[in-house]
C-alpha atoms as a PDB file:
ATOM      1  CA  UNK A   1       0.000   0.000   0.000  1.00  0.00           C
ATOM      2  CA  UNK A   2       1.134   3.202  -0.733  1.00  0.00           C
ATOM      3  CA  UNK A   3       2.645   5.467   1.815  1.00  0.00           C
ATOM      4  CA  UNK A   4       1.203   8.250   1.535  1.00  0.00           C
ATOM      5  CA  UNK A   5      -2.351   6.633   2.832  1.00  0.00           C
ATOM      6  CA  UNK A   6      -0.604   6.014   6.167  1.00  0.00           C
ATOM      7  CA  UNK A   7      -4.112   3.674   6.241  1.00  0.00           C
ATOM      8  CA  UNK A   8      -2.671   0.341   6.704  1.00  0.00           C
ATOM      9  CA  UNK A   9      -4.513  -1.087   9.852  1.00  0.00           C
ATOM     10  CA  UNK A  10      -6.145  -3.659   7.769  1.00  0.00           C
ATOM     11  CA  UNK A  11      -3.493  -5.692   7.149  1.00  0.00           C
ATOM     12  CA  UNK A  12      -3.463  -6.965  10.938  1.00  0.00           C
ATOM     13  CA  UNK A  13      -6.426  -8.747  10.472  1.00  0.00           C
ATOM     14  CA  UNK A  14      -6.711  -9.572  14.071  1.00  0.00           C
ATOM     15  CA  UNK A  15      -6.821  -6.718  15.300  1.00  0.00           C
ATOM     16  CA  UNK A  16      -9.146  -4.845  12.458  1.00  0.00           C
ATOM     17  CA  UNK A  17     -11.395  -7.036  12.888  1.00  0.00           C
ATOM     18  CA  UNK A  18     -11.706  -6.143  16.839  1.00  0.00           C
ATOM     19  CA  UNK A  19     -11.863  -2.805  16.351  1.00  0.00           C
ATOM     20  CA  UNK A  20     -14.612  -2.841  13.766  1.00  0.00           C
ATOM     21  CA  UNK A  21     -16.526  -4.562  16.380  1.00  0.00           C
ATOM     22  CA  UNK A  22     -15.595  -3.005  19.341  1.00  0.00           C
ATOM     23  CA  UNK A  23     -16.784   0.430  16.886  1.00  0.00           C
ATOM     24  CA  UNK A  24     -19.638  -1.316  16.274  1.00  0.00           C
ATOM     25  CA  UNK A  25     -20.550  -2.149  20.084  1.00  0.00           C
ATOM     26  CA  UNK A  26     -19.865   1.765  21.423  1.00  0.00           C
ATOM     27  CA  UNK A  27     -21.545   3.584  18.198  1.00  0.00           C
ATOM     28  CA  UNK A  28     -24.325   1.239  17.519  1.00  0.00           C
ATOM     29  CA  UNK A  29     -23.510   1.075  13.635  1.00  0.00           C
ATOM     30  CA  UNK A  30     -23.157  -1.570  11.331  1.00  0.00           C
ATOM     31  CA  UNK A  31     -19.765  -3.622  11.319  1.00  0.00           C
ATOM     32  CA  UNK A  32     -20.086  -3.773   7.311  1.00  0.00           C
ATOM     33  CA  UNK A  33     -21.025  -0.221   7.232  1.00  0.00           C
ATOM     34  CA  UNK A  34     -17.672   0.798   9.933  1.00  0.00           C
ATOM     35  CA  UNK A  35     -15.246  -1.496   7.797  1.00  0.00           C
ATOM     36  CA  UNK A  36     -16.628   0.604   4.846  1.00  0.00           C
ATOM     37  CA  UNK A  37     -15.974   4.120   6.249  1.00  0.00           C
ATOM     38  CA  UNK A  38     -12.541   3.080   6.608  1.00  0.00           C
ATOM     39  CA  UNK A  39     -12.062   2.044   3.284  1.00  0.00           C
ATOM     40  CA  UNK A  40     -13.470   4.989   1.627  1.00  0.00           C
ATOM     41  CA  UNK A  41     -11.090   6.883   4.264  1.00  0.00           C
ATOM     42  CA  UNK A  42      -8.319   4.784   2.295  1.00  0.00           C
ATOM     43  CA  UNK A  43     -10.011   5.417  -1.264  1.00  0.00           C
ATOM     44  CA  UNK A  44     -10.331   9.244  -0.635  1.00  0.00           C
ATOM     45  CA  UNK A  45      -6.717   9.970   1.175  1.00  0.00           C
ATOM     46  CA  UNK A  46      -5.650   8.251  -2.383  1.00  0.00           C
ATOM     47  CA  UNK A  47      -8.052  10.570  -4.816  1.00  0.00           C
ATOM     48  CA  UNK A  48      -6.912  13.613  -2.728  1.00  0.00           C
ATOM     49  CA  UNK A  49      -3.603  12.764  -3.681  1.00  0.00           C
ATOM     50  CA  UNK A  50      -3.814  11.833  -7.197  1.00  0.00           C
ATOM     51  CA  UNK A  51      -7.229  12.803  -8.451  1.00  0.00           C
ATOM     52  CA  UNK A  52      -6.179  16.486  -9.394  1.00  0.00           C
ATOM     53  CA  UNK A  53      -6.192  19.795  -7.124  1.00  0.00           C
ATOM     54  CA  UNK A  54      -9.909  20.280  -8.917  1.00  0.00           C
ATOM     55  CA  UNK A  55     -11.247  17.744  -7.086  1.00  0.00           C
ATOM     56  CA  UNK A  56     -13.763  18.828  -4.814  1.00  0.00           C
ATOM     57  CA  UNK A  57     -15.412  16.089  -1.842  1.00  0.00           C
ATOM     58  CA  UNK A  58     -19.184  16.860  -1.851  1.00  0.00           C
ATOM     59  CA  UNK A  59     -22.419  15.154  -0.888  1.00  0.00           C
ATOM     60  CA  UNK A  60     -23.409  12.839   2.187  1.00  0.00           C
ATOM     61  CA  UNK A  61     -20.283  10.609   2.891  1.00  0.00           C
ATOM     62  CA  UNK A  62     -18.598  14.209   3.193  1.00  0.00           C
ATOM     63  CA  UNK A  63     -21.277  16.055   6.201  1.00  0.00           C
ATOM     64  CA  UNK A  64     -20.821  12.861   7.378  1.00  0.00           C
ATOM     65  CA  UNK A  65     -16.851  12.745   7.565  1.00  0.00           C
ATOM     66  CA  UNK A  66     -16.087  16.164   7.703  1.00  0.00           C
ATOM     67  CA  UNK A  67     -18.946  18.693   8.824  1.00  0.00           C
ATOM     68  CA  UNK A  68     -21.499  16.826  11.020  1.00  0.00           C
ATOM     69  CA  UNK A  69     -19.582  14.261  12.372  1.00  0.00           C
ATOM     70  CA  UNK A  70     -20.813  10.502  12.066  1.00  0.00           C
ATOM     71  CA  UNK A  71     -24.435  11.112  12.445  1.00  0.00           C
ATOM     72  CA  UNK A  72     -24.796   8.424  10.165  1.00  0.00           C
ATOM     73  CA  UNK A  73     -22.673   6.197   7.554  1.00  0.00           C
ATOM     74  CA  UNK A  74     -22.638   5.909   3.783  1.00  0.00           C
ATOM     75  CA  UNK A  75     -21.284   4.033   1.013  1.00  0.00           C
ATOM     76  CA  UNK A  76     -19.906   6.196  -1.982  1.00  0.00           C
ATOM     77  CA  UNK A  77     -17.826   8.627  -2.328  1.00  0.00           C
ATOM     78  CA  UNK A  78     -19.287  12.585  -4.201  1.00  0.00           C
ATOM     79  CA  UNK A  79     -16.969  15.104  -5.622  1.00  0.00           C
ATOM     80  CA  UNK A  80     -17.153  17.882  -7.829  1.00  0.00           C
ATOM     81  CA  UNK A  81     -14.767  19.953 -10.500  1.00  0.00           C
ATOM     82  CA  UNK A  82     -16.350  23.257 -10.536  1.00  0.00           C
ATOM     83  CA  UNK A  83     -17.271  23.528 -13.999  1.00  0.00           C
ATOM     84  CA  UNK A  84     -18.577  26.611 -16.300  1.00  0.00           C
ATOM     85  CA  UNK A  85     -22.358  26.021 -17.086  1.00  0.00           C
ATOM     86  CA  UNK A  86     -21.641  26.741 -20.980  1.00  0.00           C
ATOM     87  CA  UNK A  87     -18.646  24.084 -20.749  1.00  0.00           C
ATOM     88  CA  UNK A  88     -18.960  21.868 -23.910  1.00  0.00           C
ATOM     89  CA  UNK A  89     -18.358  18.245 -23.816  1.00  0.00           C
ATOM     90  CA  UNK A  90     -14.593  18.698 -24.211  1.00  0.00           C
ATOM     91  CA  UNK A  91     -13.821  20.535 -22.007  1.00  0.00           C
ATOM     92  CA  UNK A  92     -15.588  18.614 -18.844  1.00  0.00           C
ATOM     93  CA  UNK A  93     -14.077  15.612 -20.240  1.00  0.00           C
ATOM     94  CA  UNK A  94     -10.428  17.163 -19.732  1.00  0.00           C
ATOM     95  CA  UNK A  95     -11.473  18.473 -16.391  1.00  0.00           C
ATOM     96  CA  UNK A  96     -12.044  14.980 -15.050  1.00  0.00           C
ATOM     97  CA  UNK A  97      -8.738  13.674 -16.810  1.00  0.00           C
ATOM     98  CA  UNK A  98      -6.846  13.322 -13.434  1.00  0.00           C
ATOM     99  CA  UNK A  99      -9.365  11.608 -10.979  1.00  0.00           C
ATOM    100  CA  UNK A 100     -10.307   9.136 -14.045  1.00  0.00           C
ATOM    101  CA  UNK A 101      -6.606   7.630 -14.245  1.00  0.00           C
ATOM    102  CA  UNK A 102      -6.745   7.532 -10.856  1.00  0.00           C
ATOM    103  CA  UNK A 103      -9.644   5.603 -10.505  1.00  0.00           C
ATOM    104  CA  UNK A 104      -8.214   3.279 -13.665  1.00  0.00           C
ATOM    105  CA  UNK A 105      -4.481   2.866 -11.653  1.00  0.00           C
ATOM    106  CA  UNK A 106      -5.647   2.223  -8.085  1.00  0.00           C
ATOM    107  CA  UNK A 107      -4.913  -1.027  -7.687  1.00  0.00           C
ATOM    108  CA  UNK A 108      -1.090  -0.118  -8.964  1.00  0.00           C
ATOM    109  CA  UNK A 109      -1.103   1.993  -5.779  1.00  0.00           C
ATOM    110  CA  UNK A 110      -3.301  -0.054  -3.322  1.00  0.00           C
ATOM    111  CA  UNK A 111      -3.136  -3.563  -4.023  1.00  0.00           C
ATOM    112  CA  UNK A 112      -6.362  -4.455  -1.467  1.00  0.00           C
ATOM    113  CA  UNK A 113      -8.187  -2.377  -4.532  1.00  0.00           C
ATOM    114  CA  UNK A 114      -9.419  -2.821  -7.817  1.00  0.00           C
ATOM    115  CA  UNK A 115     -11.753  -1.142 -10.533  1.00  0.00           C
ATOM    116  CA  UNK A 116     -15.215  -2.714 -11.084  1.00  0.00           C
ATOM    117  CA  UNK A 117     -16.255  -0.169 -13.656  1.00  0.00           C
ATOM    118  CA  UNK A 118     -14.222   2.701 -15.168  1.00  0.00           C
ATOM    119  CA  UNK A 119     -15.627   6.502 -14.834  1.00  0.00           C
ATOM    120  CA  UNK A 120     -17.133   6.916 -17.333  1.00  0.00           C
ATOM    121  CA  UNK A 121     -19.322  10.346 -18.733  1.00  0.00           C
ATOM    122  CA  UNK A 122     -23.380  10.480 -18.320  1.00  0.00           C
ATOM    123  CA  UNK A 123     -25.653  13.346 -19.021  1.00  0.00           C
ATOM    124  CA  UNK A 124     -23.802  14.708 -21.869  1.00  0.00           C
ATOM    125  CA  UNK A 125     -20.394  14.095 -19.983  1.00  0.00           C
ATOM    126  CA  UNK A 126     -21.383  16.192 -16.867  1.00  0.00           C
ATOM    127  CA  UNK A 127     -21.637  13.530 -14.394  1.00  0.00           C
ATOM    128  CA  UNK A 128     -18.643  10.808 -14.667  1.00  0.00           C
ATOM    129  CA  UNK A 129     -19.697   7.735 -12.709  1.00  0.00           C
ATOM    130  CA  UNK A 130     -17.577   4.763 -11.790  1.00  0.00           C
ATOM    131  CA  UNK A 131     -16.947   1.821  -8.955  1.00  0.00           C
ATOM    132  CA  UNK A 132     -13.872   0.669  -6.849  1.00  0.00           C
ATOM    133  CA  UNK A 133     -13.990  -2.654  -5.149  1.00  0.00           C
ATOM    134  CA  UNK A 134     -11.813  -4.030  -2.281  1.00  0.00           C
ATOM    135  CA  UNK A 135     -11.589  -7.126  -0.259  1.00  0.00           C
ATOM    136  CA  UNK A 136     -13.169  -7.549   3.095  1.00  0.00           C
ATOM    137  CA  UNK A 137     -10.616  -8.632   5.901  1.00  0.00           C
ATOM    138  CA  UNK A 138     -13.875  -9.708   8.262  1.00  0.00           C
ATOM    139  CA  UNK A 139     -15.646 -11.391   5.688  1.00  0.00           C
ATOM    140  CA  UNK A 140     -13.704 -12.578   2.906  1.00  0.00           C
ATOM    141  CA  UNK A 141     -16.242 -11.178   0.584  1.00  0.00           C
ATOM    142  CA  UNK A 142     -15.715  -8.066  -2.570  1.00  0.00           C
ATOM    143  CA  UNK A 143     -17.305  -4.929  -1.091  1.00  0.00           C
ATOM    144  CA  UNK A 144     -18.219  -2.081  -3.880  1.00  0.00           C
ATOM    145  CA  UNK A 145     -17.509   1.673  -3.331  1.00  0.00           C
ATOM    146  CA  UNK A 146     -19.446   4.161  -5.761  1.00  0.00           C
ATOM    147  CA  UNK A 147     -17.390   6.718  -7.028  1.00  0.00           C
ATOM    148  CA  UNK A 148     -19.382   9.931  -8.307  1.00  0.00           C
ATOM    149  CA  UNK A 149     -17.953  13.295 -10.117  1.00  0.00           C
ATOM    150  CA  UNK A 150     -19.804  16.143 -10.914  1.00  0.00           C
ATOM    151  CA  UNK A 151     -18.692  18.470 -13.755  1.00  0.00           C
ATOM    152  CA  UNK A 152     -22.074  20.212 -14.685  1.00  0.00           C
ATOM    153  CA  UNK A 153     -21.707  23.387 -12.600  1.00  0.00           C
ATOM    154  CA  UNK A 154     -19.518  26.104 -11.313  1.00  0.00           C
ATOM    155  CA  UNK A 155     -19.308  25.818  -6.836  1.00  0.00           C
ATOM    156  CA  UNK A 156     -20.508  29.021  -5.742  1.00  0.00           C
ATOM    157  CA  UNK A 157     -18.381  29.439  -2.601  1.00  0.00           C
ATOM    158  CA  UNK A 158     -14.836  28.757  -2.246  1.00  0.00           C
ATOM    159  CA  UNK A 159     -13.703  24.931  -1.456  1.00  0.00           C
ATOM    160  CA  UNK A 160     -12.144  24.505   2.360  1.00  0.00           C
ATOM    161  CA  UNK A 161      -9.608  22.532   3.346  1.00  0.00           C
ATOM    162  CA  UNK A 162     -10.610  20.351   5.909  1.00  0.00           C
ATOM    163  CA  UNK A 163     -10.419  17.406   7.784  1.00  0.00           C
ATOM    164  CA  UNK A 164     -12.227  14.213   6.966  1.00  0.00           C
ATOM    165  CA  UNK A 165     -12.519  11.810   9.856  1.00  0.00           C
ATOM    166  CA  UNK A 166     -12.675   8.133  10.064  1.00  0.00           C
ATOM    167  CA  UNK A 167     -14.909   6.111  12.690  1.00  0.00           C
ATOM    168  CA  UNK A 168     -12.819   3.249  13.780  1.00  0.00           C
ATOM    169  CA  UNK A 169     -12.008   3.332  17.047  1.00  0.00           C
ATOM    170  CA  UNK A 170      -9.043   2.023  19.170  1.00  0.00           C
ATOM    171  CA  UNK A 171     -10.504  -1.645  21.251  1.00  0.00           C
ATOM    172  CA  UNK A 172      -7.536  -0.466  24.236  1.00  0.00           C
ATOM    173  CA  UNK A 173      -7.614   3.167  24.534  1.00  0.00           C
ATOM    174  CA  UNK A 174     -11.185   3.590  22.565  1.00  0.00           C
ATOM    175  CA  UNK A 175      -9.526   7.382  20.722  1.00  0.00           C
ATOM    176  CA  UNK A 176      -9.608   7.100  16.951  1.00  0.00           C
ATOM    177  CA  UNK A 177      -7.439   4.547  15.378  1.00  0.00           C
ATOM    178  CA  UNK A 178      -6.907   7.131  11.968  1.00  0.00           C
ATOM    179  CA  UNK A 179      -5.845  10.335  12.165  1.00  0.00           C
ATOM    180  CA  UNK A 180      -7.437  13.118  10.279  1.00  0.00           C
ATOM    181  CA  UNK A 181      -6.704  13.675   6.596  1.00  0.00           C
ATOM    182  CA  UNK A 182      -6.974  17.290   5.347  1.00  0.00           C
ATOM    183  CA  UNK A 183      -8.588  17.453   1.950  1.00  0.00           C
ATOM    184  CA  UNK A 184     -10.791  19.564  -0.327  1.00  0.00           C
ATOM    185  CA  UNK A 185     -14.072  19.619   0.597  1.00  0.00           C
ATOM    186  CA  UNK A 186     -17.541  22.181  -0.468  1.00  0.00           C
ATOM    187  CA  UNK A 187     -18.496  24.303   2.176  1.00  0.00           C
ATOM    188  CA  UNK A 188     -20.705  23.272   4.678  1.00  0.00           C
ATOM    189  CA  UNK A 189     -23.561  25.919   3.435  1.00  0.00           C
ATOM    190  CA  UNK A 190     -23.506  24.800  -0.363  1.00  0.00           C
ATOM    191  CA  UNK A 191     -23.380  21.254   0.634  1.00  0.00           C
ATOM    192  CA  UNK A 192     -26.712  21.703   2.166  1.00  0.00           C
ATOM    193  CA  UNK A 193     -28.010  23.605  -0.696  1.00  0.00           C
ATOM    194  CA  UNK A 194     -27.391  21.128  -2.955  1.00  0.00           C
ATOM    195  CA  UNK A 195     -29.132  18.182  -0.658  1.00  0.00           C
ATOM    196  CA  UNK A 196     -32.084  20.581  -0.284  1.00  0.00           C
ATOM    197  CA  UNK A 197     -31.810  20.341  -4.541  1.00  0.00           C
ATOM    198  CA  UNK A 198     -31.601  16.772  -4.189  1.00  0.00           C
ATOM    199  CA  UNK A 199     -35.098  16.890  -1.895  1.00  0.00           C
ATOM    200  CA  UNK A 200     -37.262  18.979  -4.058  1.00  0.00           C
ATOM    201  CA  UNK A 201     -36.320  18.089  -7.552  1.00  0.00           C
ATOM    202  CA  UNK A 202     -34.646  14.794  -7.632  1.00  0.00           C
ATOM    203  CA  UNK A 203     -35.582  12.382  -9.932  1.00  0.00           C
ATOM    204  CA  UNK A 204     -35.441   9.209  -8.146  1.00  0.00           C
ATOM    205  CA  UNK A 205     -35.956  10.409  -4.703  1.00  0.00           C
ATOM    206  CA  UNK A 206     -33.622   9.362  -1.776  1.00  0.00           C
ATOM    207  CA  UNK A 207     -35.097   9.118   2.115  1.00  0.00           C
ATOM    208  CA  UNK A 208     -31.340   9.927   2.704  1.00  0.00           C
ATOM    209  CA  UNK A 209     -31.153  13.442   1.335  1.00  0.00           C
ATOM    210  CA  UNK A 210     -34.182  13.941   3.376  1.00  0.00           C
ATOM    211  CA  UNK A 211     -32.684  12.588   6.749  1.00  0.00           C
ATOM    212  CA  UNK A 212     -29.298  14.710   6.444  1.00  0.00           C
ATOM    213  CA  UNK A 213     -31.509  17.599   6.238  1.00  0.00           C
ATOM    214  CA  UNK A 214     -33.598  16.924   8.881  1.00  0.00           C
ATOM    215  CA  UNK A 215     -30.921  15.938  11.222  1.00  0.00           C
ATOM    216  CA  UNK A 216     -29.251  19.260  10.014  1.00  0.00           C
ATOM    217  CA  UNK A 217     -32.281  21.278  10.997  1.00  0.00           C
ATOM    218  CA  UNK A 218     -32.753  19.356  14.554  1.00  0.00           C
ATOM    219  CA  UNK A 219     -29.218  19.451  15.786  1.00  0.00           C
ATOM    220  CA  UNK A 220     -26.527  21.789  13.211  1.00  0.00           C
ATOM    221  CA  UNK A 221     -28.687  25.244  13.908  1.00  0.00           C
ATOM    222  CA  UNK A 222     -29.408  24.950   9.933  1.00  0.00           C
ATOM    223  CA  UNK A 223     -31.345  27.988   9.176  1.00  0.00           C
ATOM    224  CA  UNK A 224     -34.247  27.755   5.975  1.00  0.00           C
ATOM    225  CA  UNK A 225     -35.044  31.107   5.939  1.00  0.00           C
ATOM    226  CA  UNK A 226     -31.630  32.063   5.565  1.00  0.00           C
ATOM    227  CA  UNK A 227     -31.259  34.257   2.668  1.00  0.00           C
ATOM    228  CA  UNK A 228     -27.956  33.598   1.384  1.00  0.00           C
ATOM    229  CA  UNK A 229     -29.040  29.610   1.539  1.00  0.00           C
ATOM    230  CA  UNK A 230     -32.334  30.185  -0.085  1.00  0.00           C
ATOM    231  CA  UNK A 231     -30.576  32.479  -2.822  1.00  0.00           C
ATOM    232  CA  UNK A 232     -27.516  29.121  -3.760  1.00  0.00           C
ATOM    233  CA  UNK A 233     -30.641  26.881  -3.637  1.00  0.00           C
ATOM    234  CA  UNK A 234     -32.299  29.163  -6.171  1.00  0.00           C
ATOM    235  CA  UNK A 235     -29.258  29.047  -8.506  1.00  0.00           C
ATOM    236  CA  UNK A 236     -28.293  25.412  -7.867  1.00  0.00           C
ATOM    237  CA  UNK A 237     -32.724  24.380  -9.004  1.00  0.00           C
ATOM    238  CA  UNK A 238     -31.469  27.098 -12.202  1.00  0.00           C
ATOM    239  CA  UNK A 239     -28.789  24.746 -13.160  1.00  0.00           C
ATOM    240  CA  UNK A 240     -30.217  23.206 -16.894  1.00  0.00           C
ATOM    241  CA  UNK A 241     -31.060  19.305 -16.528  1.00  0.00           C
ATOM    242  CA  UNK A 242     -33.108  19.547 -13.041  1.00  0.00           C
ATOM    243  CA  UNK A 243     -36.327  18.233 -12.457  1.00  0.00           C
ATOM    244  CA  UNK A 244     -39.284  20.651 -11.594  1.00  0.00           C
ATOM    245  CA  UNK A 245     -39.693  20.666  -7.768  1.00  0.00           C
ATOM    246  CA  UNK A 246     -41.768  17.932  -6.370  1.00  0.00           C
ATOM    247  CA  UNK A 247     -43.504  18.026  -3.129  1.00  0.00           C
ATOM    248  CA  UNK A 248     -46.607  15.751  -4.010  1.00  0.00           C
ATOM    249  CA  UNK A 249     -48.100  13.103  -2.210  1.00  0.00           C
ATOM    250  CA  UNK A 250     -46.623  10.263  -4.327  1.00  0.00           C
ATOM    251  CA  UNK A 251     -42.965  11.667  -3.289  1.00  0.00           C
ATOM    252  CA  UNK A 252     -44.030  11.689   0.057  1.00  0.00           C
ATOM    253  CA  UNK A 253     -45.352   7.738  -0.669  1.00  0.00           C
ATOM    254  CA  UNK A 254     -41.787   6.582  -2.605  1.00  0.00           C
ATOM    255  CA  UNK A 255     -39.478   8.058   1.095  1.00  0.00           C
ATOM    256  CA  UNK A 256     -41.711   5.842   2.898  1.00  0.00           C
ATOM    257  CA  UNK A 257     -40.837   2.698   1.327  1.00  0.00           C
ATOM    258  CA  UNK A 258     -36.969   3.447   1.577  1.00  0.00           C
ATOM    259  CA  UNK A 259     -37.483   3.849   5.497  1.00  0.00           C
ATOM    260  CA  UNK A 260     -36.649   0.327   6.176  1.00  0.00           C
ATOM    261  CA  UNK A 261     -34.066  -0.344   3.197  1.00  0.00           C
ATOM    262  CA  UNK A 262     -32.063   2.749   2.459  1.00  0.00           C
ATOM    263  CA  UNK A 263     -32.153   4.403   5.727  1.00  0.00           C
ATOM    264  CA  UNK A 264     -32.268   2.161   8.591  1.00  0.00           C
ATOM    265  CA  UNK A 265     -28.899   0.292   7.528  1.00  0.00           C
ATOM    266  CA  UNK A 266     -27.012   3.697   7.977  1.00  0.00           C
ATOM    267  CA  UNK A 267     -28.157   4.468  11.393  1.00  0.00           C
ATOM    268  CA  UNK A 268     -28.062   3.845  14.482  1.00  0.00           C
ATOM    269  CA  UNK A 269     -31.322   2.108  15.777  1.00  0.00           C
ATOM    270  CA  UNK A 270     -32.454   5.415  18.159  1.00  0.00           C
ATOM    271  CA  UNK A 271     -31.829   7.629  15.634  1.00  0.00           C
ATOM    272  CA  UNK A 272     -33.695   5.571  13.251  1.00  0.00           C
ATOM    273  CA  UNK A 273     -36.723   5.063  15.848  1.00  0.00           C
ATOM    274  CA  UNK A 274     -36.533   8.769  16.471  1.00  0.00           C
ATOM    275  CA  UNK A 275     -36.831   9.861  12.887  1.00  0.00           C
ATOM    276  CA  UNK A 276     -39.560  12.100  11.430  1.00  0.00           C
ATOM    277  CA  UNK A 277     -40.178  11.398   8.170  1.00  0.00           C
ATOM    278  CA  UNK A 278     -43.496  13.831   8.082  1.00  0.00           C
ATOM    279  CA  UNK A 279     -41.763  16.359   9.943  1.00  0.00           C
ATOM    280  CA  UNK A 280     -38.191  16.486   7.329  1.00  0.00           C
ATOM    281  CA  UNK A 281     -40.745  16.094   4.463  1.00  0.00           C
ATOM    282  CA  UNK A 282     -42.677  19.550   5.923  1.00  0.00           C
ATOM    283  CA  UNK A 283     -39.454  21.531   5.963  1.00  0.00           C
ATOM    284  CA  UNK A 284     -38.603  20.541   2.542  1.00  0.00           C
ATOM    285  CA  UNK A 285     -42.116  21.780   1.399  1.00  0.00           C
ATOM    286  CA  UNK A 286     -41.806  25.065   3.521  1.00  0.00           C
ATOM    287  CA  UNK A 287     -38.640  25.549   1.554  1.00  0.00           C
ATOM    288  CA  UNK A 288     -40.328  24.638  -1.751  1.00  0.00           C
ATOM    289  CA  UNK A 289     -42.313  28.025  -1.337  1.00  0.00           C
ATOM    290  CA  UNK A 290     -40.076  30.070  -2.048  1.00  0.00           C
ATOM    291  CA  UNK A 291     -39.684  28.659  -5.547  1.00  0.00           C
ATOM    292  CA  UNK A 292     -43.395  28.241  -6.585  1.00  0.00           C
ATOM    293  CA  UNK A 293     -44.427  30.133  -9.351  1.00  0.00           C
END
């Protein structure tokens, strides 16, 4: 494994295996979902490295490992190249040059990897999408990690550098096993206009985007009538190839049948008993508002 990682606690079996359970028994998350975390911790100290200094970590997996702290876990890995809107074809293609040999040469780098599926250009080449597998040390078995790049839009506040955390924790002194890894990551505001995006005019609709939002509101101080939020919201909804905001009935019906399958295996069981799918779906709606026409 490469070096510059400094992510090697996997190859003691033994003792990754005990840690992923003694995570498991003080957090109340899933063991598959822990050893997962720390493999896309592996994954993305790699892509900071060698994806390109464009590369941007965005969406779900990043609140989670950088801004909101493990409220719950995930299992791909968002980023974004901030991308003229009139960009033609060519020139998102170049833009995603970098992260796309990466992606192709990881297992040159990190040997416990391999590529399942190449990133490859969708929706006229402004989302590249793509898959990285490794082995499991606890269960012998290939585990997938989704690898997503968005080149359709320009960010509209400056990247940070940041930390991104990893969950596993030590079984002796129970401190995290994996230090910190500073990276480029989208603000903390924009990242939760573009999952408020995701809620109103996503196609196929995700209980997740709707969970991260209400958490946000419940415990991060999140402010919806802020106007500066509402206003990158706004231009994020203007961004050509978006659906028409949806806050119907039958959107509300489709989040309900995720509950048990696409939420409850990323949370903890309280927070998962404690969830309000009614009361997230209302502050989505009250946002809607300010969009109707």
């Amino acid at each position: 494994m490469a070096d510059h990682t400094g992510l090697n606690l996997h190859q003691d079996v033994a003792l990754f295996r005990e840690a992923i359970n003694y995570t498991a028994s003080r957090t109340g998350f899933n063991a598959r979902l822990i050893e997962k975390d720390y493999f896309c911790s592996v994954a993305l100290s790699y892509l900071a490295h060698h994806g390109g200094e464009q590369l941007v970590f965005k969406g779900g997996t990043c609140l989670a490992k950088v801004h909101a702290g493990f409220y719950r876990l995930s299992e791909d890995l968002d980023f974004a190249i901030s991308t003229p809107i009139d960009a033609n074809r060519t020139q998102r293609r170049l833009s995603v040059e970098a992260v796309k040999c990466a992606v192709s040469d990881i297992a040159k780098h990190l040997p416990d990897f391999s590529m399942t599926e190449a990133l490859t250009g969708a929706n006229n080449s402004t989302q590249y999408n793509g898959m990285i597998a490794y082995q499991s040390p606890s269960t012998g078995r290939s585990e997938n990690i989704l690898i997503e790049v968005s080149v359709r839009e320009p960010l509209l506040l400056p990247a940070e550098k940041a930390h991104a955390h990893t969950l596993l924790l030590d079984p002796i002194s129970g401190q995290n096993m994996v230090p910190s890894m500073p990276l480029n990551c989208i603000a903390r505001d924009e990242a939760f206009a573009e999952k408020f995006r995701a809620a109103l005019s996503r196609r196929d609709v995700a209980i997740r985007d709707f969970y991260d939002l209400d958490y946000a509101t419940q415990h991060l101080i999140l402010d919806i009538d802020n106007p500066k939020l509402i206003a990158m919201i706004k231009s994020k909804l203007n961004v050509p190839g978006n659906s028409p905001v949806d806050v119907s009935p039958e959107r509300l019906a489709d989040l309900k049948r995720q509950l048990s399958t696409r939420l409850k295996p990323v949370l903890q069981e309280e927070a998962f008993q404690t969830f309000d799918l009614e009361r997230s779906f209302e502050l989505v709606a009250e946002v809607a508002q300010h969009f109707s026409a």
